[in-house]
Protein backbone atom coordinates (compact mmCIF):
# COMPACT_ATOMS: atom_id res chain seq x y z
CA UNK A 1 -39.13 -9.50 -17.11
CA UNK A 2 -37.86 -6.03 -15.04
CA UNK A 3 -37.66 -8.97 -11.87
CA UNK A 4 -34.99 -10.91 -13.60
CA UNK A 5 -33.40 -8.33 -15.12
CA UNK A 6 -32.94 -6.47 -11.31
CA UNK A 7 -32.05 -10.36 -10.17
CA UNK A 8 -29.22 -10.65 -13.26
CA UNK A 9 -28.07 -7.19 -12.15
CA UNK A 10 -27.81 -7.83 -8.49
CA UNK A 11 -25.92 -11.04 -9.05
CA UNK A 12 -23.25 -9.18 -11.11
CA UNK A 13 -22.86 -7.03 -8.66
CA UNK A 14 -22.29 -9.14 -5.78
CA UNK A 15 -19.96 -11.27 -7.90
CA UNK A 16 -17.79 -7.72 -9.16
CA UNK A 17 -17.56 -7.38 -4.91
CA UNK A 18 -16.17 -10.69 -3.89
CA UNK A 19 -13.75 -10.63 -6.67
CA UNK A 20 -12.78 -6.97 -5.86
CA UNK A 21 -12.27 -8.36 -1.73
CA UNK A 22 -10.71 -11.34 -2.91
CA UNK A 23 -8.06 -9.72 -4.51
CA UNK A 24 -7.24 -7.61 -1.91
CA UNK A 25 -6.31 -11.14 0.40
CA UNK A 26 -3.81 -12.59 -2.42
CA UNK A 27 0.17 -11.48 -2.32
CA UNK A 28 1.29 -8.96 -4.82
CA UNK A 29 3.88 -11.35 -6.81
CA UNK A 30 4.96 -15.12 -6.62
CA UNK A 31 6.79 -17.08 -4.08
CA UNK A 32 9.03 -19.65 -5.68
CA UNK A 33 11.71 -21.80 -4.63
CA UNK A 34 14.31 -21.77 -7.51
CA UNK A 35 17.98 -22.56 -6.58
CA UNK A 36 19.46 -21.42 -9.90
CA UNK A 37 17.47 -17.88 -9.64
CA UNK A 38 19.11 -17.06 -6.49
CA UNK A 39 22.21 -18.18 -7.16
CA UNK A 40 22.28 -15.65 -10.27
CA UNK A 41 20.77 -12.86 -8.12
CA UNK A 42 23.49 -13.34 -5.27
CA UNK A 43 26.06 -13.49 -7.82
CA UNK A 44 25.00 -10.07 -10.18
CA UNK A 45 24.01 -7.88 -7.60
CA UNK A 46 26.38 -5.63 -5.56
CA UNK A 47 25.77 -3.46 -2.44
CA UNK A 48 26.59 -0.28 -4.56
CA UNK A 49 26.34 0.36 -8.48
CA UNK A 50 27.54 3.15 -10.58
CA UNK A 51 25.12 4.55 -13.39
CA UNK A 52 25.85 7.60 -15.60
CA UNK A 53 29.06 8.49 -13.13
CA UNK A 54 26.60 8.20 -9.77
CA UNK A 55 27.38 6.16 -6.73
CA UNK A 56 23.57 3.88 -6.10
CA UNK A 57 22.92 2.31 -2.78
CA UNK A 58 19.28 0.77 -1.35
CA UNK A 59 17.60 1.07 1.74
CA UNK A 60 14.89 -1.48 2.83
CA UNK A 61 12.48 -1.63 5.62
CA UNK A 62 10.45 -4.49 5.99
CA UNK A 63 7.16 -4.88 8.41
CA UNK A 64 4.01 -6.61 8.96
CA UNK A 65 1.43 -4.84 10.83
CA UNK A 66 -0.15 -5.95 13.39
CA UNK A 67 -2.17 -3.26 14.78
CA UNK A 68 -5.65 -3.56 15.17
CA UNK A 69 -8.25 -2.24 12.19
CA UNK A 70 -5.16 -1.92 10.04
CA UNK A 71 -5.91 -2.04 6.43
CA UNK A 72 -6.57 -5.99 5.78
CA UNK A 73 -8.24 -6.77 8.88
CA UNK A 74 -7.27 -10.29 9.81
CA UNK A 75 -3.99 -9.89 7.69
CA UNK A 76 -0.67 -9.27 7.71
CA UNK A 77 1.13 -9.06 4.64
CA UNK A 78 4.79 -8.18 4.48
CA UNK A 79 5.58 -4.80 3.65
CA UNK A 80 8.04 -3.66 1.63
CA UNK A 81 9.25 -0.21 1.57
CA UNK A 82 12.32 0.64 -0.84
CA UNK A 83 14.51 3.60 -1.67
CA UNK A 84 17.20 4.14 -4.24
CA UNK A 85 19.63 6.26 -2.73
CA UNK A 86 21.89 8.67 -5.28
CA UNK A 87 25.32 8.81 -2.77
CA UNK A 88 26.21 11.51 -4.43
CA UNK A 89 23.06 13.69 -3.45
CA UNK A 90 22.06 14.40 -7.14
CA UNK A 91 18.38 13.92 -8.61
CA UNK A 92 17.15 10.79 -9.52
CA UNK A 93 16.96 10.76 -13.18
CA UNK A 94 13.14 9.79 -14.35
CA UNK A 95 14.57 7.42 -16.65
CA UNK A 96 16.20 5.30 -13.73
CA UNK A 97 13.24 3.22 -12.10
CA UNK A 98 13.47 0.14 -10.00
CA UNK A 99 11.20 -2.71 -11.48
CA UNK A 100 11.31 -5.59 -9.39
CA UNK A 101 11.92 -6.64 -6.28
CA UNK A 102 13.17 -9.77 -4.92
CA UNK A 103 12.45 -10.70 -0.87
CA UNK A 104 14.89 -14.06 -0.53
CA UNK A 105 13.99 -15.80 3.01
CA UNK A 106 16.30 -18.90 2.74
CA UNK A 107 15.38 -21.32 -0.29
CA UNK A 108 11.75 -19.23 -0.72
CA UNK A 109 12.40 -15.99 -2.99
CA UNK A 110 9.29 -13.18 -3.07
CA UNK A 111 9.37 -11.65 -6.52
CA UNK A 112 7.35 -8.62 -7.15
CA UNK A 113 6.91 -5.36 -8.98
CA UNK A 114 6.83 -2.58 -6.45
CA UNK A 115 4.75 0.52 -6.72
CA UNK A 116 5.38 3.91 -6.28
CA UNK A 117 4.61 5.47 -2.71
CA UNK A 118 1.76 7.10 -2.38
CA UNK A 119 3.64 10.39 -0.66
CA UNK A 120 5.38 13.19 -3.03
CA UNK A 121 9.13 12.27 -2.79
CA UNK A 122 11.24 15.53 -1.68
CA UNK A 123 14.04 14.32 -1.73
CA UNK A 124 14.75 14.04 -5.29
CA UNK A 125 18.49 11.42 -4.87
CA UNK A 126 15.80 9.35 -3.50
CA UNK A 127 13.51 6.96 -5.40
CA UNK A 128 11.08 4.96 -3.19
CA UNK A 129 9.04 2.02 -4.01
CA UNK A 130 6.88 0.46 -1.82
CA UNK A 131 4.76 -3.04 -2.00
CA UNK A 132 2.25 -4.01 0.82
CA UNK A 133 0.76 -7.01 0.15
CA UNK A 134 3.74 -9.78 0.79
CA UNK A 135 4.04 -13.19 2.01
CA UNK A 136 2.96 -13.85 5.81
CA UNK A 137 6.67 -14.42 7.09
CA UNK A 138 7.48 -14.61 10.62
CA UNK A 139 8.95 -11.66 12.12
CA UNK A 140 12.23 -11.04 13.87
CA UNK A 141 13.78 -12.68 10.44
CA UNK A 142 16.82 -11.90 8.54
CA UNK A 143 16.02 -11.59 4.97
CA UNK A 144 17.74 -10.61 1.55
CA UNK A 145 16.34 -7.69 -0.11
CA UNK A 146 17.35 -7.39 -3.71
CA UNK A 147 16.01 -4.81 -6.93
CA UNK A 148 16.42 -4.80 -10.09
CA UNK A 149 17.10 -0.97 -11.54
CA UNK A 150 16.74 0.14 -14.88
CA UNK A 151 18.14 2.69 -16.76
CA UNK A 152 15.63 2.81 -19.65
CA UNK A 153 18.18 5.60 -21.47
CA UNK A 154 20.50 2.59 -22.91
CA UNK A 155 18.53 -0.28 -21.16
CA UNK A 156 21.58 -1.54 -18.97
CA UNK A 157 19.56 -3.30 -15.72
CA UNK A 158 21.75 -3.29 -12.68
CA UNK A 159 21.05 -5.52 -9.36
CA UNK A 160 21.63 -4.17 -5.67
CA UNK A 161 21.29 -6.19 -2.36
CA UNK A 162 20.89 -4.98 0.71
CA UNK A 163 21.65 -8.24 3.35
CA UNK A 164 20.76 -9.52 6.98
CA UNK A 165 17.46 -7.12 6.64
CA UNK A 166 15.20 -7.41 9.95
CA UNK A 167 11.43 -8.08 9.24
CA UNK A 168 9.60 -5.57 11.92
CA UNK A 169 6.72 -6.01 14.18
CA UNK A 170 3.96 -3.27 13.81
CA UNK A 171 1.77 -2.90 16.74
């Protein structure tokens, strides 16, 4: 009795593991190829918005690491490292969040909700998101980086693009 019980326990536990690796190997978000969903995202968004009287830009870096022992071994994922950028040098408000992201490489669009970075932000006109587990891509591409903000005061959602961006080699 106590043998199969340690045998049903050990099983459990093996299977909790391999889906707790697993998950680490899958993309945080979808790919899709949808002609009509980019076409709407290239036509709402805009390179700068205005909410509540404040001038909002993005910045985007994109990578894929490559240096050895980094944090998937034997993977690369795209990462994805976002800030929304008050022009006019005033806090953030915490009601004003970003809540997705959109990666467009050609017809193949990476959508995903981006988490917050794991460093205290200083600089309060700046909201960073981050997400490190995107699509394999090639590097040395141009890609479209797009959010989607939110102002959850009057829930207005806004869309800003920030073109031509240059997917990095980390070594």
């Amino acid at each position: 009795m106590r043998n199969s019980f340690i045998k049903n326990i050990t099983i459990l536990l093996l299977i909790s593991i391999l889906l707790i690796c697993c998950k680490k190997d899958k993309i945080s978000g979808e790919l899709i190829e949808n002609q009509n969903l980019s076409k709407e995202l290239y036509s709402s968004s805009q390179d700068t918005v205005f909410i509540e009287n404040s001038k909002f830009i993005i910045e985007a870096g994109l990578s894929r690491d490559f240096f050895p022992g980094g944090p998937m071994p034997g993977k690369t994922p795209l990462i994805a490292d976002i800030f929304l950028i008050n022009l006019d040098s005033i806090a953030i408000p915490a009601y004003i969040d970003i809540i997705k992201l959109y990666v467009i490489n050609q017809k193949v669009i990476w959508v995903s909700n981006p988490g917050p970075a794991s460093q205290n932000q200083e600089l309060k006109f700046k909201l960073e998101k981050i997400n490190s587990y995107g699509p394999e891509w090639p590097t040395d591409i141009l890609v479209d980086v797009i959010v989607e903000i939110r102002n959850n005061n009057n829930n207005n959602n806004y869309f800003l693009i920030s073109k031509n961006k240059n997917i990095d080699k980390t070594e």
